[in-house]
C-alpha atoms as a PDB file:
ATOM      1  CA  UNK A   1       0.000   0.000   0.000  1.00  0.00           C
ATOM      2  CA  UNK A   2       1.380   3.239  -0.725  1.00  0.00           C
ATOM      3  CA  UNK A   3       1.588   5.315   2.249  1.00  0.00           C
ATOM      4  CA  UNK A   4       0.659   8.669   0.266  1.00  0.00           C
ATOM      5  CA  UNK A   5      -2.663   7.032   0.730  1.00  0.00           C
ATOM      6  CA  UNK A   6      -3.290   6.871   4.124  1.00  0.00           C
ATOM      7  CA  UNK A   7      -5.202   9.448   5.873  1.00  0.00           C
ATOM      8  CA  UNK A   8      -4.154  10.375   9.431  1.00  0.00           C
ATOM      9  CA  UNK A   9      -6.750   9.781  12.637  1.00  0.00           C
ATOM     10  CA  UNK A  10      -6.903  10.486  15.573  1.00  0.00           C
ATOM     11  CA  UNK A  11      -4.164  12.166  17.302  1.00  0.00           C
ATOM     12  CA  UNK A  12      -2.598  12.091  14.289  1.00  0.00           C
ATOM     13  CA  UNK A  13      -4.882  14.263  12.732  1.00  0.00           C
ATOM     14  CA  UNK A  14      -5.367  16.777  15.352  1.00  0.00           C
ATOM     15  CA  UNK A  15      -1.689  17.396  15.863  1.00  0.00           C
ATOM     16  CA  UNK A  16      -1.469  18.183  12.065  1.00  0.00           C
ATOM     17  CA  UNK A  17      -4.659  20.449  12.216  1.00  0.00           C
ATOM     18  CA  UNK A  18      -3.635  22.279  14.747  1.00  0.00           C
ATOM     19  CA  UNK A  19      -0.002  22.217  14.060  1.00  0.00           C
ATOM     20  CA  UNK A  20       1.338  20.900  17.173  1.00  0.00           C
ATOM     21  CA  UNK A  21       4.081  19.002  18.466  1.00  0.00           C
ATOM     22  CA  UNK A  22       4.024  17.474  21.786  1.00  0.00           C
ATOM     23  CA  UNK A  23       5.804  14.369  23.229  1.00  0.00           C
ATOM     24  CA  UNK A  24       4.578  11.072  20.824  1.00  0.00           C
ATOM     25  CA  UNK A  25       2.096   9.211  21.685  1.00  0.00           C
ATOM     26  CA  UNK A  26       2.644   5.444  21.837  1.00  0.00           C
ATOM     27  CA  UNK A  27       0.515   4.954  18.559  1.00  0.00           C
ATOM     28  CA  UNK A  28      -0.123   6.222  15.412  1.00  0.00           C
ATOM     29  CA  UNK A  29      -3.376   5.421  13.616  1.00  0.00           C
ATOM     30  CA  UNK A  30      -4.411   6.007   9.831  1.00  0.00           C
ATOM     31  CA  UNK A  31      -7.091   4.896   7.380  1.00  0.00           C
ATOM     32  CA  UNK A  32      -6.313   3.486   4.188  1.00  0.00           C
ATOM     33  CA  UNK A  33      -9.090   3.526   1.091  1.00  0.00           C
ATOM     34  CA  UNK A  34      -8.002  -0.302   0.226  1.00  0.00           C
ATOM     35  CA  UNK A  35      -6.919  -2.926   2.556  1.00  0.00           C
ATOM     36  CA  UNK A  36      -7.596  -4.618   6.162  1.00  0.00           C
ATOM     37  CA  UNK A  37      -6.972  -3.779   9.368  1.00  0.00           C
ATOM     38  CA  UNK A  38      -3.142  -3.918  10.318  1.00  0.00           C
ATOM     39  CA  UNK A  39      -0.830  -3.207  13.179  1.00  0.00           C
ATOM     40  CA  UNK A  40       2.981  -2.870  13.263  1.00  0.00           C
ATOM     41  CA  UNK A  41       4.386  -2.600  16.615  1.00  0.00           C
ATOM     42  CA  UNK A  42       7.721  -1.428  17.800  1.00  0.00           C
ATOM     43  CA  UNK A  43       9.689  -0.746  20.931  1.00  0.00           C
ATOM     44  CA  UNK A  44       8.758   2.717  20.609  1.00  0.00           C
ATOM     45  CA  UNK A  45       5.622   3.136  18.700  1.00  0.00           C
ATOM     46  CA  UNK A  46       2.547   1.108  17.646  1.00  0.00           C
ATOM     47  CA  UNK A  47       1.481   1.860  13.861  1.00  0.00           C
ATOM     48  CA  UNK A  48      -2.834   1.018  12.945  1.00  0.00           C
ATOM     49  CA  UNK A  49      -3.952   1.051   9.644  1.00  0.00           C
ATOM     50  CA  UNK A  50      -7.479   0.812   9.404  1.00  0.00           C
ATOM     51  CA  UNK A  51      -9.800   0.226   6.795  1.00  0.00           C
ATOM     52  CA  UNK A  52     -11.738   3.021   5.101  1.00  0.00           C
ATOM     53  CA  UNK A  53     -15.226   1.880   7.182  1.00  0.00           C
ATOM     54  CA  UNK A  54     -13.354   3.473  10.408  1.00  0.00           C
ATOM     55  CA  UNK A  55     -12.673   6.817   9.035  1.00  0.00           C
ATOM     56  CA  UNK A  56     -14.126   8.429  11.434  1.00  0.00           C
ATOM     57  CA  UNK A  57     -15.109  12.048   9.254  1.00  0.00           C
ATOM     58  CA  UNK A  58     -13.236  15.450   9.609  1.00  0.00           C
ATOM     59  CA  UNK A  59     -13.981  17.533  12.241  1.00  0.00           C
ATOM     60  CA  UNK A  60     -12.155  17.813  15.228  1.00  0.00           C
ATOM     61  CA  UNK A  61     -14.618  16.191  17.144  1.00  0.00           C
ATOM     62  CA  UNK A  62     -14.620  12.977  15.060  1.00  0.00           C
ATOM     63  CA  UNK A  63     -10.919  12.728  15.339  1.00  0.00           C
ATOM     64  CA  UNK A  64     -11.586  13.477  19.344  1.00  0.00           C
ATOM     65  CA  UNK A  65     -13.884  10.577  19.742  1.00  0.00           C
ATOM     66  CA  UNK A  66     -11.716   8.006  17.220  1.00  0.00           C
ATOM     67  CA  UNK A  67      -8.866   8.770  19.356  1.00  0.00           C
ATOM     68  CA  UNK A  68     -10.472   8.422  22.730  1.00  0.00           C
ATOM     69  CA  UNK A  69     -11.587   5.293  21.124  1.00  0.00           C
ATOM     70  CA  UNK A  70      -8.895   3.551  19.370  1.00  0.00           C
ATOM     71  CA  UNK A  71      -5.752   5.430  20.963  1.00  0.00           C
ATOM     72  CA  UNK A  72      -6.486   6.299  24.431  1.00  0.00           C
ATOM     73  CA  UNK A  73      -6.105   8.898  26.842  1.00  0.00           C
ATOM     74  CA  UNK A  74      -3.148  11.286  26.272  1.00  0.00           C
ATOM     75  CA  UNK A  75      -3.787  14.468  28.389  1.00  0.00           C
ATOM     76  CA  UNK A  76      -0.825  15.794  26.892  1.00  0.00           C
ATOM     77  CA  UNK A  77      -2.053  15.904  23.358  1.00  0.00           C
ATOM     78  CA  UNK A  78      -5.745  16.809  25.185  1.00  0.00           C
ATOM     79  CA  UNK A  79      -4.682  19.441  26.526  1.00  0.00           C
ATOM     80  CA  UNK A  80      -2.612  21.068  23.274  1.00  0.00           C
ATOM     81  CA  UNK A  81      -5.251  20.547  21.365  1.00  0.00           C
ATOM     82  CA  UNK A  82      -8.060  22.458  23.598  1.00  0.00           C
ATOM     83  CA  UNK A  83      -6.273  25.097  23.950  1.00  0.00           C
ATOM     84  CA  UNK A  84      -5.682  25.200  19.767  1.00  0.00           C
ATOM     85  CA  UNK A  85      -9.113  24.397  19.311  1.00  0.00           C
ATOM     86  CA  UNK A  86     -11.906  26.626  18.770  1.00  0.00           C
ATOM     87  CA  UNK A  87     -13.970  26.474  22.117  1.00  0.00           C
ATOM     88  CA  UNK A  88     -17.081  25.599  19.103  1.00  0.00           C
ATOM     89  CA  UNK A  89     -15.649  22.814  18.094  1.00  0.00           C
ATOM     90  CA  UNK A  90     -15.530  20.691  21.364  1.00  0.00           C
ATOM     91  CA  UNK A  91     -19.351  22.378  22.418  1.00  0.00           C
ATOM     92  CA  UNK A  92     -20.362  21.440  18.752  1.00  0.00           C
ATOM     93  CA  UNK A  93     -19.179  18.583  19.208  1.00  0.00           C
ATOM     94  CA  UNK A  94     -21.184  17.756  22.527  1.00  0.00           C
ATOM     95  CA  UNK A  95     -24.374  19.127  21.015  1.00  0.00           C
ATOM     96  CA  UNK A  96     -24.397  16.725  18.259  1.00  0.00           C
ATOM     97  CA  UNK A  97     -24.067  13.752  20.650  1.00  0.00           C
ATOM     98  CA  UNK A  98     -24.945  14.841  24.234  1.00  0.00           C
ATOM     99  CA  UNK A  99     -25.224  11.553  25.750  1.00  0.00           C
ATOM    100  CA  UNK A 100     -22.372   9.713  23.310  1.00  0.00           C
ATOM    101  CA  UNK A 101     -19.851   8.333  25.893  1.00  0.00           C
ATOM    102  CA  UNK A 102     -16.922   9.885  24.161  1.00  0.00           C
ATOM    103  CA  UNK A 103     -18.425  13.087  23.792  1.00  0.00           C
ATOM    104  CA  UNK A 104     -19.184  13.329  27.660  1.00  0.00           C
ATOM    105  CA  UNK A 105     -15.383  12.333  28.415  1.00  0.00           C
ATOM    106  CA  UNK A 106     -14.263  14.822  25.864  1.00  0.00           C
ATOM    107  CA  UNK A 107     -16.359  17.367  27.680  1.00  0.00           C
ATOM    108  CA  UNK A 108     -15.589  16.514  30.923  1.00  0.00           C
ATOM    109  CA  UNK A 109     -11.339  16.625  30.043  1.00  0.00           C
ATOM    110  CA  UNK A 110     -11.760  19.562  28.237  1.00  0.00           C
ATOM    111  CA  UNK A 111     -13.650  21.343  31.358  1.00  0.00           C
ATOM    112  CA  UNK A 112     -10.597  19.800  33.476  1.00  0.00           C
ATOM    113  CA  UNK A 113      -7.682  20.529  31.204  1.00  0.00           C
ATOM    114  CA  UNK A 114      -8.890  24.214  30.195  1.00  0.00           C
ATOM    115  CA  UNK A 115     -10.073  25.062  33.520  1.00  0.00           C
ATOM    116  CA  UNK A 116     -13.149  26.700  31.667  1.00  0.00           C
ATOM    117  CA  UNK A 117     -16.802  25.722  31.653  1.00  0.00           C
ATOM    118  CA  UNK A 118     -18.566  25.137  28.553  1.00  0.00           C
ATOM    119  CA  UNK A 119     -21.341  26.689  27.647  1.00  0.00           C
ATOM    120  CA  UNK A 120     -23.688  23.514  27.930  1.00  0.00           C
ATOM    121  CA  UNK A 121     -26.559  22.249  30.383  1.00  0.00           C
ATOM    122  CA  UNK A 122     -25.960  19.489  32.434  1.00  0.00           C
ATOM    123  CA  UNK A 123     -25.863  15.841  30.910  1.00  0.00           C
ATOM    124  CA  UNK A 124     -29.253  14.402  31.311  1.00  0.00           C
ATOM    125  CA  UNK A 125     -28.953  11.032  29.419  1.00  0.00           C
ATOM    126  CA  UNK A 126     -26.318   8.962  29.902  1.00  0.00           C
ATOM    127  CA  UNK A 127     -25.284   6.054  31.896  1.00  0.00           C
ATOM    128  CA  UNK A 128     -22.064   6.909  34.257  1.00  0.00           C
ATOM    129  CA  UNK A 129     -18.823   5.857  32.528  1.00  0.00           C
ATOM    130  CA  UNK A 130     -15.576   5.194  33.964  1.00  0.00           C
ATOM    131  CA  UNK A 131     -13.150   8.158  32.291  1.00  0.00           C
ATOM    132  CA  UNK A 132     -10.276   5.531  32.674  1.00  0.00           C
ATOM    133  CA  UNK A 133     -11.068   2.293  31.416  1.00  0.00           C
ATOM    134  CA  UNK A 134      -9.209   0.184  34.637  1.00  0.00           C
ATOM    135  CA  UNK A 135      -8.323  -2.329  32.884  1.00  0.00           C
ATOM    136  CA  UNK A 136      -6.046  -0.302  30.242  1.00  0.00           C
ATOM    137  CA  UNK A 137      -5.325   2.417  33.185  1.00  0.00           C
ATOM    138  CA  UNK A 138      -4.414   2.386  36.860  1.00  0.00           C
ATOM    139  CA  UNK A 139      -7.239   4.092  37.538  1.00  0.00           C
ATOM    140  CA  UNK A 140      -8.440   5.486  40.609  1.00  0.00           C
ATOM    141  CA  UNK A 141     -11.495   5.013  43.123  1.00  0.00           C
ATOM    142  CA  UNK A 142     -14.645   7.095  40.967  1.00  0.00           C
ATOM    143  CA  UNK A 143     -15.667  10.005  41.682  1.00  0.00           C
ATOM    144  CA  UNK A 144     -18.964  10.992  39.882  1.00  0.00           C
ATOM    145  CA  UNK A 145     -18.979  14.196  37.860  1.00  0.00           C
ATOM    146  CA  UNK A 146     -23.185  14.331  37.432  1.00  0.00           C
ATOM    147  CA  UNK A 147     -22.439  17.577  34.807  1.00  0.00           C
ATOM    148  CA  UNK A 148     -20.984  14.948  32.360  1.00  0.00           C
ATOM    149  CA  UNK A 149     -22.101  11.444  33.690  1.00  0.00           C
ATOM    150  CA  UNK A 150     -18.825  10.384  34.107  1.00  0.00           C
ATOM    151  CA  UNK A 151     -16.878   8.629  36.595  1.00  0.00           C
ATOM    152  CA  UNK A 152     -13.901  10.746  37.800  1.00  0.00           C
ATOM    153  CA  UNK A 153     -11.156   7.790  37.818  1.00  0.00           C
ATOM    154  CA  UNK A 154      -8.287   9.824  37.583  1.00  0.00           C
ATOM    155  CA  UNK A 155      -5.539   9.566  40.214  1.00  0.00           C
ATOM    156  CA  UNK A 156      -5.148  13.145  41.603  1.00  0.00           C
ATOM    157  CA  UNK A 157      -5.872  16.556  40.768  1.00  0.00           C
ATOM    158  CA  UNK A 158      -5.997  18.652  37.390  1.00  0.00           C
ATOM    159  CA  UNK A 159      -2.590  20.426  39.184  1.00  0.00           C
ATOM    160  CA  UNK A 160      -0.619  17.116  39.164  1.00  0.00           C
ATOM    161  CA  UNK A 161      -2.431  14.110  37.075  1.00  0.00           C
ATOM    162  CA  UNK A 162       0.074  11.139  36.146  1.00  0.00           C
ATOM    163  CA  UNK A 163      -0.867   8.272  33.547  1.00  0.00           C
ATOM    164  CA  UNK A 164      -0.035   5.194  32.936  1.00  0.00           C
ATOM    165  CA  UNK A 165      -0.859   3.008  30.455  1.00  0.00           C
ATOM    166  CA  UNK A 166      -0.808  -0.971  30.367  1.00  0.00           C
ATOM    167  CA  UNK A 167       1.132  -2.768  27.378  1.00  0.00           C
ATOM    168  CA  UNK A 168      -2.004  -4.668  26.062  1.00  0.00           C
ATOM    169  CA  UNK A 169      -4.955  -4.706  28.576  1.00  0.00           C
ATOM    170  CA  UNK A 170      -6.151  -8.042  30.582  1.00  0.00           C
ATOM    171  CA  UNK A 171      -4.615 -10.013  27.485  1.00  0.00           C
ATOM    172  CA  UNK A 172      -1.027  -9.733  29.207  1.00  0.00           C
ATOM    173  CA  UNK A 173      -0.164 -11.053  32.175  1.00  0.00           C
ATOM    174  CA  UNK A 174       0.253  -8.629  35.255  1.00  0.00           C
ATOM    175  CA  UNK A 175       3.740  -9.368  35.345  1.00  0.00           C
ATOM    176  CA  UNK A 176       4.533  -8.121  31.566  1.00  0.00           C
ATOM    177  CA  UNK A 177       1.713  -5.914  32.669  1.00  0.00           C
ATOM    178  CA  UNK A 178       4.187  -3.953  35.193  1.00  0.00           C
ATOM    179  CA  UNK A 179       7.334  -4.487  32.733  1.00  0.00           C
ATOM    180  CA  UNK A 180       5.260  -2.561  29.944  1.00  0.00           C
ATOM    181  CA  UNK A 181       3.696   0.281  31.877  1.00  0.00           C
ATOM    182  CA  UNK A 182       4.706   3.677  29.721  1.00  0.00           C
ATOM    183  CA  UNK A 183       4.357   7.049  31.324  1.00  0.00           C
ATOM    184  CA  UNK A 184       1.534   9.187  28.714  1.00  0.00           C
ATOM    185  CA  UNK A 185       1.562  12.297  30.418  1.00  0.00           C
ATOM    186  CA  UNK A 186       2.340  14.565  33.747  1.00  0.00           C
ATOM    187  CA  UNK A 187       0.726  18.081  33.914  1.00  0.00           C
ATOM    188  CA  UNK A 188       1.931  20.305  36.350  1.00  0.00           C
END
């Protein structure tokens, strides 16, 4: 496949929108027009082509949600890109899908990252869901956020949040578990 062909997701895409250039993240995710789904992974980075059916559209938003998704939680790259962003595209965004699960946690870190409110009502729809999925994260004990409907499961404050990602989820064992832990992101 030629690589001219492969459209950037995700983080990927946001970082190019808004021209930005933080610390990588531990993946790199594209859609091709032709092809199945492959991975390539490397000490450093994991590379995803998907096919075309996961393209998940244009807007900042869409690439928000496919990375939340497919790539995880990097409040580094969160961060840079709400403060890039238009403040309409992330409410936009939440408008068009007010009780979507990745538009709530996209909310709810934006809100935490920015330090500024959005100009939104309360979620009313929504079941609760855990911001850090535990068994990707160490995540800790919930708090509920009832504005967004989400479960608060990061380990400190906005002032001093650390995260840690597992290699590959419950499929590893803990012990490669703990030898594959990778550091995302400290905000201070």
């Amino acid at each position: 496949m030629d690589d001219t062909q492969l459209k950037p997701v995700g983080y990927g895409a946001l970082l190019e929108r808004y021209h930005l250039n933080p610390l990588p993240h531990w993946c790199v995710s594209h859609v091709t027009p032709r092809g199945d789904r492959r991975t390539v992974v490397a000490p450093d980075l994991t590379s995803e082509v998907y096919p075309a059916r996961y393209d998940p559209g244009d807007t900042a938003g869409d690439h928000l949600e496919f990375a939340l998704k497919y790539e995880g939680v990097n409040l580094e790259i969160l961060r840079a890109v709400f403060m890039a962003a238009e403040v309409g595209e992330v409410t936009t965004y939440v408008r068009r899908k007010p009780s979507g699960k990745y538009a709530r946690k996209t909310w709810f870190l934006y809100e935490l990252l920015t330090g500024r409110r959005l100009d939104l009502p309360d979620a009313a729809r929504g079941n609760y869901t855990d911001l850090l999925e535990p068994d990707r994260y160490y995540a800790a004990p919930p708090v509920r956020s009832q504005r967004h409907r989400i479960n608060n499961n990061l380990p400190g404050d906005a002032s001093s949040i650390l995260r840690y990602r597992f290699g590959r989820g419950k499929r590893e064992s803990r012990a490669r578990k703990s030898s594959r832990v990778s550091c995302l992101f400290t905000l201070r």
